[in-house]
N, C-alpha and C. Protein backbone atom coordinates (compact mmCIF):
# COMPACT_ATOMS: atom_id res chain seq x y z
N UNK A 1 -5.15 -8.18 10.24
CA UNK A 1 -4.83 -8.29 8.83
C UNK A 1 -5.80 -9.24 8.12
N UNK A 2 -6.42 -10.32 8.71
CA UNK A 2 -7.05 -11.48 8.05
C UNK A 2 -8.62 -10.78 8.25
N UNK A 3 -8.84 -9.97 8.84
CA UNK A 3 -10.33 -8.88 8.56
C UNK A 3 -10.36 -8.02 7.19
N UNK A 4 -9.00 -7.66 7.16
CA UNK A 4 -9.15 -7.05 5.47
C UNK A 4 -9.04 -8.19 4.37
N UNK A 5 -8.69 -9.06 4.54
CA UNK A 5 -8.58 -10.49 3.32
C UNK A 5 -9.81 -10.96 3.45
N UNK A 6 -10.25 -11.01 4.66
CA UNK A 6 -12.16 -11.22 4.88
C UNK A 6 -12.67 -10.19 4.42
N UNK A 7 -12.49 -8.96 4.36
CA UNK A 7 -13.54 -7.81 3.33
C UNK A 7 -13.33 -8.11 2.03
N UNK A 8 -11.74 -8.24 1.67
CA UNK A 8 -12.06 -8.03 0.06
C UNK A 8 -12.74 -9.58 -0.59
N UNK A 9 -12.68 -10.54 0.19
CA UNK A 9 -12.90 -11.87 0.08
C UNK A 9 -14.70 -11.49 -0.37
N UNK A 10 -15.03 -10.78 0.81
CA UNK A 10 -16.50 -10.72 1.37
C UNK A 10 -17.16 -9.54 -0.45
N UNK A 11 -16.43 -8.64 -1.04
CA UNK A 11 -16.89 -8.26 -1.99
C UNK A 11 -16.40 -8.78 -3.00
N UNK A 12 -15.37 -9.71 -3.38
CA UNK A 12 -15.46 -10.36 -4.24
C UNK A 12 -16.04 -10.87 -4.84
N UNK A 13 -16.81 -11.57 -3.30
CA UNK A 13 -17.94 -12.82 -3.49
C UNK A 13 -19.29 -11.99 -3.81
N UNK A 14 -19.49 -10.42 -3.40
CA UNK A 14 -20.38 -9.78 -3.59
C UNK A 14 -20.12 -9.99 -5.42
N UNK A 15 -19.47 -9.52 -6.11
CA UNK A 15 -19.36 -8.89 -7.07
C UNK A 15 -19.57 -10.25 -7.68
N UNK A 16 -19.32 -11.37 -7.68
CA UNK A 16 -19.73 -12.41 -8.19
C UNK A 16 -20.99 -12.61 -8.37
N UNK A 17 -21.61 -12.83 -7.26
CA UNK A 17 -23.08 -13.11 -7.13
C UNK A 17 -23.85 -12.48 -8.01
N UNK A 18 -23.16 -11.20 -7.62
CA UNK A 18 -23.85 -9.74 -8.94
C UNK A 18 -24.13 -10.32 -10.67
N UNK A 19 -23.13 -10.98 -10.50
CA UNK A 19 -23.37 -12.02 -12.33
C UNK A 19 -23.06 -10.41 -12.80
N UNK A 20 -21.68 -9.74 -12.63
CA UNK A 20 -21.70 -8.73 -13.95
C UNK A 20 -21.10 -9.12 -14.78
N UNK A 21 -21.10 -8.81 -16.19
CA UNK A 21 -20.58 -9.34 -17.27
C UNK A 21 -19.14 -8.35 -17.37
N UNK A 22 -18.18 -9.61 -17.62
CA UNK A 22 -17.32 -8.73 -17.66
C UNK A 22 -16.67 -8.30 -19.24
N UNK A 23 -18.11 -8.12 -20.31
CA UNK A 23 -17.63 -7.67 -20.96
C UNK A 23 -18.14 -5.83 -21.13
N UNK A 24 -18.84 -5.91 -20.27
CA UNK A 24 -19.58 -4.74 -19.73
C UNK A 24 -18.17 -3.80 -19.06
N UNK A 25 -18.20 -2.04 -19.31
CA UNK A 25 -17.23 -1.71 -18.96
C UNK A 25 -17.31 -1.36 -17.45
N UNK A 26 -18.62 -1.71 -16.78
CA UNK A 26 -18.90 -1.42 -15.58
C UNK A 26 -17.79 -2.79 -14.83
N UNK A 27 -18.91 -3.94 -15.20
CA UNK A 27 -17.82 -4.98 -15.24
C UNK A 27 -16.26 -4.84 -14.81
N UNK A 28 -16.17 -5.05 -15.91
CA UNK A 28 -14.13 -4.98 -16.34
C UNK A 28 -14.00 -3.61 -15.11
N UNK A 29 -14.52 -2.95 -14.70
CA UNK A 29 -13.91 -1.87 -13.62
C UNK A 29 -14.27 -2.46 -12.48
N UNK A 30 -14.54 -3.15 -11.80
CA UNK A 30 -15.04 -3.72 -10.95
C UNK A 30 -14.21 -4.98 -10.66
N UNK A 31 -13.91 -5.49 -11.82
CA UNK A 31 -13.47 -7.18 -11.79
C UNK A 31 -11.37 -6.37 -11.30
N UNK A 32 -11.01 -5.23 -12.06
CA UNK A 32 -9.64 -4.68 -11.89
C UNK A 32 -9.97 -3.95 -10.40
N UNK A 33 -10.66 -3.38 -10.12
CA UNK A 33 -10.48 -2.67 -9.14
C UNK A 33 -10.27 -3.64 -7.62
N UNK A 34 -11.47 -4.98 -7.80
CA UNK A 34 -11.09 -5.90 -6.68
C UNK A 34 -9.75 -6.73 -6.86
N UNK A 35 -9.67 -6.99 -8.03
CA UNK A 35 -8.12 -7.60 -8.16
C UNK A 35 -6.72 -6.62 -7.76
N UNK A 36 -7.22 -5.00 -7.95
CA UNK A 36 -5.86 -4.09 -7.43
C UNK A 36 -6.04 -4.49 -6.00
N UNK A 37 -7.45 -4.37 -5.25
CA UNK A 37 -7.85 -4.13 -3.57
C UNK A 37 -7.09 -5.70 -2.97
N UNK A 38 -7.24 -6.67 -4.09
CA UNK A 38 -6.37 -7.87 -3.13
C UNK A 38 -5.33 -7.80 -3.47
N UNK A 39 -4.58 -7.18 -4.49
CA UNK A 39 -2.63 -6.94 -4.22
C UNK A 39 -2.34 -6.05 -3.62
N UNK A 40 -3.41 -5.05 -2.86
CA UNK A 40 -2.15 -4.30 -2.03
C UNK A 40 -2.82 -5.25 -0.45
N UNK A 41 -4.00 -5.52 -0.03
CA UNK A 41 -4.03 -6.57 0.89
C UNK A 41 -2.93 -7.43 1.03
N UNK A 42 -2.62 -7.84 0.05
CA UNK A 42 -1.63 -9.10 -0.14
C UNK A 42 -0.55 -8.31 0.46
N UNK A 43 0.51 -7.12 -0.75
CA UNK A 43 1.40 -6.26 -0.11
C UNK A 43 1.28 -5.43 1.80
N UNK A 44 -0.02 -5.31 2.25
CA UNK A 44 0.34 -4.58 3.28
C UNK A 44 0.69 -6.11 4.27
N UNK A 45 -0.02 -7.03 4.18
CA UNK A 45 0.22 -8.23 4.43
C UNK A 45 1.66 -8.52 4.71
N UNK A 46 2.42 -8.34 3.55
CA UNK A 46 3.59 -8.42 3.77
C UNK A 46 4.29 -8.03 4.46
N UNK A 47 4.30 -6.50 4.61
CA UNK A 47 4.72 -5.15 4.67
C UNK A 47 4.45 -5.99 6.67
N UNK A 48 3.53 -6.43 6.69
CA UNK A 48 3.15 -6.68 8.33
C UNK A 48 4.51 -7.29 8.59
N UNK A 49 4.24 -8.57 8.08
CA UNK A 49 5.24 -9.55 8.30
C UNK A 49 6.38 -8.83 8.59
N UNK A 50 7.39 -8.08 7.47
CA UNK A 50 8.43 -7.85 7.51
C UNK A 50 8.60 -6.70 9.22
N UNK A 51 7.81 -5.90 8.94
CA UNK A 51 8.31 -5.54 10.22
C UNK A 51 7.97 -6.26 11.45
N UNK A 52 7.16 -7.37 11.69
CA UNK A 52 7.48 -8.08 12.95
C UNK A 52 8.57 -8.72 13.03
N UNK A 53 9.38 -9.30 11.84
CA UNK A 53 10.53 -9.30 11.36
C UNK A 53 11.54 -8.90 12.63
N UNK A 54 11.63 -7.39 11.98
CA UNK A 54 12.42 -6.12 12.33
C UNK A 54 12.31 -5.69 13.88
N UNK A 55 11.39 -5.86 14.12
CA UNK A 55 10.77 -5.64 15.59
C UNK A 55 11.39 -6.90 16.08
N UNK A 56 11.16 -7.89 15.82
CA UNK A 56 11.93 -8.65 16.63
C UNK A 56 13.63 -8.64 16.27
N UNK A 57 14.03 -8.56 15.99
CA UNK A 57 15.77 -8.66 15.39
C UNK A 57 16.10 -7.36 16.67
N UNK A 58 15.19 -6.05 16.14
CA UNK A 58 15.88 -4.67 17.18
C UNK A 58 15.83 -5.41 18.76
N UNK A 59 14.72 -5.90 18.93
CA UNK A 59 14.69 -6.59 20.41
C UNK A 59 16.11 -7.53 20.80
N UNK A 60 16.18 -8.63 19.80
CA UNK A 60 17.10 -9.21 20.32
C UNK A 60 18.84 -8.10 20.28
N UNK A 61 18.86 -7.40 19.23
CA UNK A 61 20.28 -6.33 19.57
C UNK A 61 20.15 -5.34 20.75
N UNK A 62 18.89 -4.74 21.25
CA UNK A 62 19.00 -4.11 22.07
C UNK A 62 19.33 -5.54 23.46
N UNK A 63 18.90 -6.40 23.79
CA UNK A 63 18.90 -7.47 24.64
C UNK A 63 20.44 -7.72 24.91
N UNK A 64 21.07 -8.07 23.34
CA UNK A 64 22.50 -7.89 22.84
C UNK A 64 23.14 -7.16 24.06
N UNK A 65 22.47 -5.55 23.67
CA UNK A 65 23.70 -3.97 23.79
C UNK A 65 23.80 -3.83 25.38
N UNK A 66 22.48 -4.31 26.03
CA UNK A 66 22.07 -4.34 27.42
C UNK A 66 22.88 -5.41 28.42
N UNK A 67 23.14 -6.49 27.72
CA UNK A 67 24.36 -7.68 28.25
C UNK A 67 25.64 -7.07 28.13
N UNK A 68 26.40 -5.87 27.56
CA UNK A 68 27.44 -5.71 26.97
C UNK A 68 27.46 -4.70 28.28
């Protein structure tokens, strides 16, 4: 997961360097498009978390159903 926060990190920093103006409409598509690419990073991010979550909880009920 921290390889995709290192890519979009890694063209961010591209798109910076670039000096585009973001009053340019190339710009402004560029400056939204990396800001959408780090909220769903952020969201699948999450999305990780929660199911190791879940993965662990089913482990401990099956552990549970197996003592019973």
């Amino acid at each position: 997961m921290s390889e995709l926060k290192e890519k979009v990190a890694y063209l961010q920093g591209l798109a910076k360097g670039m000096e585009l103006k973001e009053s340019s409409k190339e710009g402004k598509l560029i400056k939204e498009l990396l800001d959408v690419l780090g909220d769903v990073v952020d969201e699948i991010h999450g999305l990780a978390e929660e199911q190791d979550e879940l993965v662990d909880y089913l482990e401990e009920i099956d552990d549970d159903l197996s003592a019973l």
